[in-house]
PDB file of N, CA and C in Angstrom:
ATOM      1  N   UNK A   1     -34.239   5.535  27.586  1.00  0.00           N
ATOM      2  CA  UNK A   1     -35.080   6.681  27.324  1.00  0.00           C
ATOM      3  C   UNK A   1     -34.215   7.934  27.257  1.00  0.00           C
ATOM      4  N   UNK A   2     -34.662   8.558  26.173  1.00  0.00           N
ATOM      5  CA  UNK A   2     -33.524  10.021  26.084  1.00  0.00           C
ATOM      6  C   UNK A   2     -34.472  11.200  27.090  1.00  0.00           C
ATOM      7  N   UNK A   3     -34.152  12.276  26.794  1.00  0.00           N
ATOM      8  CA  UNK A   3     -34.688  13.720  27.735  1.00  0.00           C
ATOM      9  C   UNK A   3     -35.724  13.698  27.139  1.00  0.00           C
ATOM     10  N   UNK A   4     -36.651  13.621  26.278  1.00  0.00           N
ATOM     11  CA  UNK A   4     -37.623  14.049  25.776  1.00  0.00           C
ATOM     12  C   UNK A   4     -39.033  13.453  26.084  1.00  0.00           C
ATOM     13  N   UNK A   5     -38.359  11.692  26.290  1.00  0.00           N
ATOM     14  CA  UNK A   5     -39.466  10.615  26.388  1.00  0.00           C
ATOM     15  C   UNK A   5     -39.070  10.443  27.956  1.00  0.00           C
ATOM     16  N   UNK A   6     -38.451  11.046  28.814  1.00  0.00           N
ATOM     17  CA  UNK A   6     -38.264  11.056  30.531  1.00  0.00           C
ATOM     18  C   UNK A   6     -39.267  12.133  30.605  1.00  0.00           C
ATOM     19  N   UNK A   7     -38.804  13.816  29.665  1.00  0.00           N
ATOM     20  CA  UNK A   7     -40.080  14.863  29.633  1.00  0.00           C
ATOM     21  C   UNK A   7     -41.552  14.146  29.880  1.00  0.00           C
ATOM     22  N   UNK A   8     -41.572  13.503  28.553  1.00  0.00           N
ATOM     23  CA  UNK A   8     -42.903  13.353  28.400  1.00  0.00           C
ATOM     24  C   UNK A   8     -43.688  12.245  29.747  1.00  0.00           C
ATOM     25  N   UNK A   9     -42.970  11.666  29.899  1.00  0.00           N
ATOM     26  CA  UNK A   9     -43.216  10.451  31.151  1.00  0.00           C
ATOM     27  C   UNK A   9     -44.038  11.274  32.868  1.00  0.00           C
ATOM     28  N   UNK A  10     -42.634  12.396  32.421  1.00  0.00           N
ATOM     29  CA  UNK A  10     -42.819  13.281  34.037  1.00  0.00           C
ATOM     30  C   UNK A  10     -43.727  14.100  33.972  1.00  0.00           C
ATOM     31  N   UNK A  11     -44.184  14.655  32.467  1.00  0.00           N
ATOM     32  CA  UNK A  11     -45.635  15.465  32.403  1.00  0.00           C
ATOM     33  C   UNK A  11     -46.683  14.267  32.940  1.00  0.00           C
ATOM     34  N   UNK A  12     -46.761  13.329  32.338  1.00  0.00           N
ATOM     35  CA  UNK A  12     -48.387  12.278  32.699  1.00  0.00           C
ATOM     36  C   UNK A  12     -48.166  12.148  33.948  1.00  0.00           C
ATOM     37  N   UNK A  13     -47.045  11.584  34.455  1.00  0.00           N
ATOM     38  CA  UNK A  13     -47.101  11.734  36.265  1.00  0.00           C
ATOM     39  C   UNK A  13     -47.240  13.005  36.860  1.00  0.00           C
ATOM     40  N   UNK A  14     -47.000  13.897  36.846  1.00  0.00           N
ATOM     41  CA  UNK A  14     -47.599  15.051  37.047  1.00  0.00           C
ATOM     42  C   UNK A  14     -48.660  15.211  37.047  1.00  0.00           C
ATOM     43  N   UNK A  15     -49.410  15.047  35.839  1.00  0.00           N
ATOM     44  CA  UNK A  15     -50.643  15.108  35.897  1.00  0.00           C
ATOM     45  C   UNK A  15     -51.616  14.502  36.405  1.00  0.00           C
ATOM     46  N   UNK A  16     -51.175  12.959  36.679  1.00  0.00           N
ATOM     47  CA  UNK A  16     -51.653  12.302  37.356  1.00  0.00           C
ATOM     48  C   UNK A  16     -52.267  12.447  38.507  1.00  0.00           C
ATOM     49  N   UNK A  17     -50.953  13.046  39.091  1.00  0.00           N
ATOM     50  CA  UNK A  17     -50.635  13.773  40.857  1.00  0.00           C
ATOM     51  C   UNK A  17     -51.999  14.680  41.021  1.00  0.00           C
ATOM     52  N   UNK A  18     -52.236  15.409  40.126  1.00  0.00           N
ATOM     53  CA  UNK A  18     -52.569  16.891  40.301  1.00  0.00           C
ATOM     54  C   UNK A  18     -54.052  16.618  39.987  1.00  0.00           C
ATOM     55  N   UNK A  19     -54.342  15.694  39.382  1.00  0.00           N
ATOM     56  CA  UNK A  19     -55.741  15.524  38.900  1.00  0.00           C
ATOM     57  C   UNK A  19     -56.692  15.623  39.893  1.00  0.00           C
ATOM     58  N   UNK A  20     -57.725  16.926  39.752  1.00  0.00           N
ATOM     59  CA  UNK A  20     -58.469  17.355  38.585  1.00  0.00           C
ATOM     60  C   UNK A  20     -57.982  18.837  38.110  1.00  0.00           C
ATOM     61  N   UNK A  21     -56.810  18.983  39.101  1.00  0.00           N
ATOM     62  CA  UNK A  21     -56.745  20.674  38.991  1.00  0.00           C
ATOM     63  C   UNK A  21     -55.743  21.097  37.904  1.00  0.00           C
ATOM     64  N   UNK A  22     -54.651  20.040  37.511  1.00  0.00           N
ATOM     65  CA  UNK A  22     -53.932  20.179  35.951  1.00  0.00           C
ATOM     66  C   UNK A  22     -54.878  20.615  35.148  1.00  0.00           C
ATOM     67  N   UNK A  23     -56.255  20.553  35.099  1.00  0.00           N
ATOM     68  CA  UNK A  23     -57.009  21.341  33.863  1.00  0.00           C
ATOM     69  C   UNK A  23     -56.871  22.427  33.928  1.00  0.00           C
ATOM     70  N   UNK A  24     -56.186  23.315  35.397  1.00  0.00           N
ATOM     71  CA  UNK A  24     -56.039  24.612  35.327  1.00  0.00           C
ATOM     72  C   UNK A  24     -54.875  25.272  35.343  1.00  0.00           C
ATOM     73  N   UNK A  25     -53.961  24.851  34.008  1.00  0.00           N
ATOM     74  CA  UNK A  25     -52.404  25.562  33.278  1.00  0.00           C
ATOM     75  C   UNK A  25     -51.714  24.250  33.679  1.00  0.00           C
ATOM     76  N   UNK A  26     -51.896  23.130  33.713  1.00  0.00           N
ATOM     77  CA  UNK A  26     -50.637  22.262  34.147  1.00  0.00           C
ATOM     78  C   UNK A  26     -50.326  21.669  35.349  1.00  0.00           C
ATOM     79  N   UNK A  27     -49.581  20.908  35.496  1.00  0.00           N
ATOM     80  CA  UNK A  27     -49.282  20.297  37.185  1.00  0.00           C
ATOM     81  C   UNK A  27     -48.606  20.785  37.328  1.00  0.00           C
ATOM     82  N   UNK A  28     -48.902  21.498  38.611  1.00  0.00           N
ATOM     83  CA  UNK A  28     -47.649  22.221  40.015  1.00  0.00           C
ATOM     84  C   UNK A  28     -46.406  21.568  40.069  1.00  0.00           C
ATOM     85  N   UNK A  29     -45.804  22.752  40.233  1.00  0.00           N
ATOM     86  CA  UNK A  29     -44.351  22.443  40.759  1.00  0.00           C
ATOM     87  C   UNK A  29     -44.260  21.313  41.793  1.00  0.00           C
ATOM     88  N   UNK A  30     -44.770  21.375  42.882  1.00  0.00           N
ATOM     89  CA  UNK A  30     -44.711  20.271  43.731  1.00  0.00           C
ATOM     90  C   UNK A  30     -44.799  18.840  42.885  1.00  0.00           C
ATOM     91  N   UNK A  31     -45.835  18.726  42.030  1.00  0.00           N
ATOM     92  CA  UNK A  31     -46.552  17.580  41.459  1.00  0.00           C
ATOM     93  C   UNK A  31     -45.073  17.183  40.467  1.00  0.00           C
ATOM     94  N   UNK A  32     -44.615  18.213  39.828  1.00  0.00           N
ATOM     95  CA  UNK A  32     -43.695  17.704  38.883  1.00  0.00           C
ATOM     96  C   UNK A  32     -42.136  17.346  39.491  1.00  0.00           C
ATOM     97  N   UNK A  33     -41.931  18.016  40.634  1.00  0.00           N
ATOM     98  CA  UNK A  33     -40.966  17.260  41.418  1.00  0.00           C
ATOM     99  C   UNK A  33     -41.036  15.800  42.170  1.00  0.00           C
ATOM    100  N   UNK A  34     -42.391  15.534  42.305  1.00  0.00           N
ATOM    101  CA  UNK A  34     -42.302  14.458  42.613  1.00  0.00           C
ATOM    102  C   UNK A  34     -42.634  13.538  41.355  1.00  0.00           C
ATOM    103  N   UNK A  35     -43.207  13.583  40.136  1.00  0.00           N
ATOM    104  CA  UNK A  35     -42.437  12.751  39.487  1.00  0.00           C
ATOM    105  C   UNK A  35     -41.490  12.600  38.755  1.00  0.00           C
ATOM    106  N   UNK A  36     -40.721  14.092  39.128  1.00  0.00           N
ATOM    107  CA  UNK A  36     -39.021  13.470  38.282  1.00  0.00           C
ATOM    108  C   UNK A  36     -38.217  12.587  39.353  1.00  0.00           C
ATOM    109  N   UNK A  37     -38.836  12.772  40.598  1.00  0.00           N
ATOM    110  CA  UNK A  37     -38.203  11.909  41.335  1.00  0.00           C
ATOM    111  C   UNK A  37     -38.722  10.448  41.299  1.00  0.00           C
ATOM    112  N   UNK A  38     -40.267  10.059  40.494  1.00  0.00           N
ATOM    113  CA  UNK A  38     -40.621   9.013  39.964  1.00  0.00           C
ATOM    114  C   UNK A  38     -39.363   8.397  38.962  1.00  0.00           C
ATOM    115  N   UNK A  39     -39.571   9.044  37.948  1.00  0.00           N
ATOM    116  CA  UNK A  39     -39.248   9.074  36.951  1.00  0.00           C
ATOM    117  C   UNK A  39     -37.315   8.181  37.200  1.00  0.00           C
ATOM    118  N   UNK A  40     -36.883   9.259  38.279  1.00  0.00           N
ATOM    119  CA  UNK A  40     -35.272   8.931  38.273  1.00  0.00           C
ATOM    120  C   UNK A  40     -35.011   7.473  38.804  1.00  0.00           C
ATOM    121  N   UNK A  41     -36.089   6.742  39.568  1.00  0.00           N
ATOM    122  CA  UNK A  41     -36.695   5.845  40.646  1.00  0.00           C
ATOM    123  C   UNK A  41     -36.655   4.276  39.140  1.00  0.00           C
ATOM    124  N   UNK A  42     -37.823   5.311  38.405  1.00  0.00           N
ATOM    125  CA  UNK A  42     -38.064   3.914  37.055  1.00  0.00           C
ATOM    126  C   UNK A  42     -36.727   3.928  36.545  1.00  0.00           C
ATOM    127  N   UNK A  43     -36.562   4.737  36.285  1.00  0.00           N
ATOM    128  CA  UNK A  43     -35.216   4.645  35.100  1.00  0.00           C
ATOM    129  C   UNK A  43     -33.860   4.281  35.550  1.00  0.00           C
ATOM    130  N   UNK A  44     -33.969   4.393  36.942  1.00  0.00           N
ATOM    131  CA  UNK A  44     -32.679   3.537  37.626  1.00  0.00           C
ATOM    132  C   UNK A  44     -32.624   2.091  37.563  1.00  0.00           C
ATOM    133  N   UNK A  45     -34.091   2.099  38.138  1.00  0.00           N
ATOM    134  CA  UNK A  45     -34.238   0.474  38.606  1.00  0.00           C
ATOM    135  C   UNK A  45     -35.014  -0.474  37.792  1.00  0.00           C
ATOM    136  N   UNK A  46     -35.474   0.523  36.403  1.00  0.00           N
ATOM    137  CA  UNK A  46     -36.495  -0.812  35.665  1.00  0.00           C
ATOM    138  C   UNK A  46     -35.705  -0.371  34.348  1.00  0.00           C
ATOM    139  N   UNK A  47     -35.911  -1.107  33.391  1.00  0.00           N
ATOM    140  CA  UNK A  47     -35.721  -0.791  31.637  1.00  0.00           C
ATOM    141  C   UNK A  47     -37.250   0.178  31.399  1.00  0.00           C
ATOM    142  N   UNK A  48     -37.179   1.095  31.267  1.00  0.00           N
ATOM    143  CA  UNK A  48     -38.670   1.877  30.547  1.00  0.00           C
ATOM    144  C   UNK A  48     -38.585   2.110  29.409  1.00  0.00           C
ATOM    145  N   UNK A  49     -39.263   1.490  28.332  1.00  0.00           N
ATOM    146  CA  UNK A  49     -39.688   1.868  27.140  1.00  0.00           C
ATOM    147  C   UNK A  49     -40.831   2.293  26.149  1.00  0.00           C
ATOM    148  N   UNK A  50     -40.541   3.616  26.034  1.00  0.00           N
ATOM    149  CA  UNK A  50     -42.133   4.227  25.272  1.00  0.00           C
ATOM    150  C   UNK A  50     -42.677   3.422  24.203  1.00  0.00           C
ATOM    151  N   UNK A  51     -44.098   3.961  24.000  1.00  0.00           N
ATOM    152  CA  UNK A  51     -44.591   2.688  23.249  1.00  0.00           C
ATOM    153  C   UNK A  51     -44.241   3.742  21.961  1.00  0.00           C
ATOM    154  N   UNK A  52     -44.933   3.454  20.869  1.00  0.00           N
ATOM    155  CA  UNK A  52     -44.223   3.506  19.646  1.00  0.00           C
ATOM    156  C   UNK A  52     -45.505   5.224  19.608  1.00  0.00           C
ATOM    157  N   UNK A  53     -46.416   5.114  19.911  1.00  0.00           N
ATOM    158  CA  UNK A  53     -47.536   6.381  19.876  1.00  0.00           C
ATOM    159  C   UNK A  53     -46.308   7.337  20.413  1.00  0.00           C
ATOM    160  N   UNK A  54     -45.862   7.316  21.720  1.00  0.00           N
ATOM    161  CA  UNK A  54     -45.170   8.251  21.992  1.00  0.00           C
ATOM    162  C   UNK A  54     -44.015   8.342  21.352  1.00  0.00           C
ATOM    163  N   UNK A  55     -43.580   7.726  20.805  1.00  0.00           N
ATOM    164  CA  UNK A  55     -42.238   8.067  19.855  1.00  0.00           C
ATOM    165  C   UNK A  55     -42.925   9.825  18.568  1.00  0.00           C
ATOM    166  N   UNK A  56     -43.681   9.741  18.416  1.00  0.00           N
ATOM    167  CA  UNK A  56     -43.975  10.809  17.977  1.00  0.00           C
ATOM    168  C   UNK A  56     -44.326  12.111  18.859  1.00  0.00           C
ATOM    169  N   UNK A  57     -44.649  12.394  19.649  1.00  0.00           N
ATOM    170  CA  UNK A  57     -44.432  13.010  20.886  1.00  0.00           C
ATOM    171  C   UNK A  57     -43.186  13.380  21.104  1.00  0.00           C
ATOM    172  N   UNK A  58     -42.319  12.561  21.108  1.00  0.00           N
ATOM    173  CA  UNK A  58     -40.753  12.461  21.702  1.00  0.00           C
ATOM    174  C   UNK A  58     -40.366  13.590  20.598  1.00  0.00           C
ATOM    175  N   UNK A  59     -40.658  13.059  19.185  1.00  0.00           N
ATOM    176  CA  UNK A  59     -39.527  13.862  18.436  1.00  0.00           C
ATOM    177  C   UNK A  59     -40.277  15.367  18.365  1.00  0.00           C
ATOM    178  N   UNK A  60     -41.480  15.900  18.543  1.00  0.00           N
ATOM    179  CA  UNK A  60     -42.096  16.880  18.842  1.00  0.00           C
ATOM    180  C   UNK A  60     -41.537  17.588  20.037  1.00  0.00           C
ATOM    181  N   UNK A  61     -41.693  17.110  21.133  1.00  0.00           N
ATOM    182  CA  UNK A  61     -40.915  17.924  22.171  1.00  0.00           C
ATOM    183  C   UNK A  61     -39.165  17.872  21.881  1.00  0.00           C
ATOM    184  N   UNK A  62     -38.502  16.931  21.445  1.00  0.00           N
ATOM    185  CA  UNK A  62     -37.253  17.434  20.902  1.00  0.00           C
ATOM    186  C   UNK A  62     -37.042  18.850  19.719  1.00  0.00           C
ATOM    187  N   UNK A  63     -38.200  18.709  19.474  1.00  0.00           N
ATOM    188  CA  UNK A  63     -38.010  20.357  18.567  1.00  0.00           C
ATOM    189  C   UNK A  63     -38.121  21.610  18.843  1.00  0.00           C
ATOM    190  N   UNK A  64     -38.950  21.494  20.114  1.00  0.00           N
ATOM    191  CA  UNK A  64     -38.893  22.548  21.016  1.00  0.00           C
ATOM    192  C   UNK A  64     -38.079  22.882  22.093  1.00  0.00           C
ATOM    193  N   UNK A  65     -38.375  21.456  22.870  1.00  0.00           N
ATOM    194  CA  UNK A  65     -37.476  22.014  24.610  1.00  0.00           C
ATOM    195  C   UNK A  65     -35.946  22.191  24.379  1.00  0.00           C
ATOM    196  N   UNK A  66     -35.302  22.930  24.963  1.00  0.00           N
ATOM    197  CA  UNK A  66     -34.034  22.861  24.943  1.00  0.00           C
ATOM    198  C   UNK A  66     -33.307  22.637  26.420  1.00  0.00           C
ATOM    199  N   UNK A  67     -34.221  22.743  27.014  1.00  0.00           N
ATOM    200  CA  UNK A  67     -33.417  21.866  28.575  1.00  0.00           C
ATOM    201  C   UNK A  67     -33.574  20.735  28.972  1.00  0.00           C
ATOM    202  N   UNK A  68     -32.826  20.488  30.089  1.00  0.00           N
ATOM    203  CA  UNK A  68     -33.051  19.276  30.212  1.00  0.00           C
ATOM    204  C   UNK A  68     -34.283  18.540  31.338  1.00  0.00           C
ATOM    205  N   UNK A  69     -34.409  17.113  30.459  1.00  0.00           N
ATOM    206  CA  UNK A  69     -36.050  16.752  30.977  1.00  0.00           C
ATOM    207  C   UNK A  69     -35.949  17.410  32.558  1.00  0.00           C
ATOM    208  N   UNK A  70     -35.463  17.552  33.240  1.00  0.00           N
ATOM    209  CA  UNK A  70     -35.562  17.332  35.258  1.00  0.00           C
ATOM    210  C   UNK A  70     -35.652  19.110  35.271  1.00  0.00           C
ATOM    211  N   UNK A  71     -35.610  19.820  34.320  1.00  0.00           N
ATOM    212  CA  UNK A  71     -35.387  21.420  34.722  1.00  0.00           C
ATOM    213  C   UNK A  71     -36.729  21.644  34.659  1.00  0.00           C
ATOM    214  N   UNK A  72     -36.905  22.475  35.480  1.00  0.00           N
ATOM    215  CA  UNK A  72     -38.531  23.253  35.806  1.00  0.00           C
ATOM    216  C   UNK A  72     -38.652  24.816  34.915  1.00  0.00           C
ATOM    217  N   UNK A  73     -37.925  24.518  34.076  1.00  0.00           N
ATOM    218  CA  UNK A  73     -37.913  25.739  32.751  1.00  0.00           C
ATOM    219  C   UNK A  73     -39.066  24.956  32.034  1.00  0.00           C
ATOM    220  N   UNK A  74     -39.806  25.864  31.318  1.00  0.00           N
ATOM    221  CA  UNK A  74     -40.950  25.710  30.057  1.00  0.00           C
ATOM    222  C   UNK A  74     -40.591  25.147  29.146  1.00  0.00           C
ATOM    223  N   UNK A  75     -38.916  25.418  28.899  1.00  0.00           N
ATOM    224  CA  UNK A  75     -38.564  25.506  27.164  1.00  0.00           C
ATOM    225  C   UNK A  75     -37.543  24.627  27.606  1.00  0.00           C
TER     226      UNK A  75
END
């Protein structure tokens, strides 16, 4: 998985976390630290591969973000 499809992984866990209150601007900082620490957990110890829906996603947030997936920057 490159930065974009780890991004996109650590937003749904996030949101997950946070549910019902992500309807209000996003999952918290707290929420998104704990799943990049998901996230670092899968991707160490399992093969993760996006399904093919999110491959379009992926190259969408590659056109925007310019940091990297684990930074708590917007962009």
């Amino acid at each position: 998985m490159d930065d974009a499809e780890k991004y996109l992984l650590r937003q749904q866990i996030a949101c997950a976390l946070d549910h019902p209150s992500v309807f209000m601007g996003g999952p918290s900082q707290q929420s998104i630290h704990k799943a990049i620490r998901i996230v670092e957990i899968l991707s160490g110890e399992y093969s993760v591969t996006p399904h093919d829906a999110m491959k379009a996603d992926a190259e969408h947030v590659r056109s925007w973000r310019t940091s990297a997936w684990d930074s708590l920057e917007r962009t």
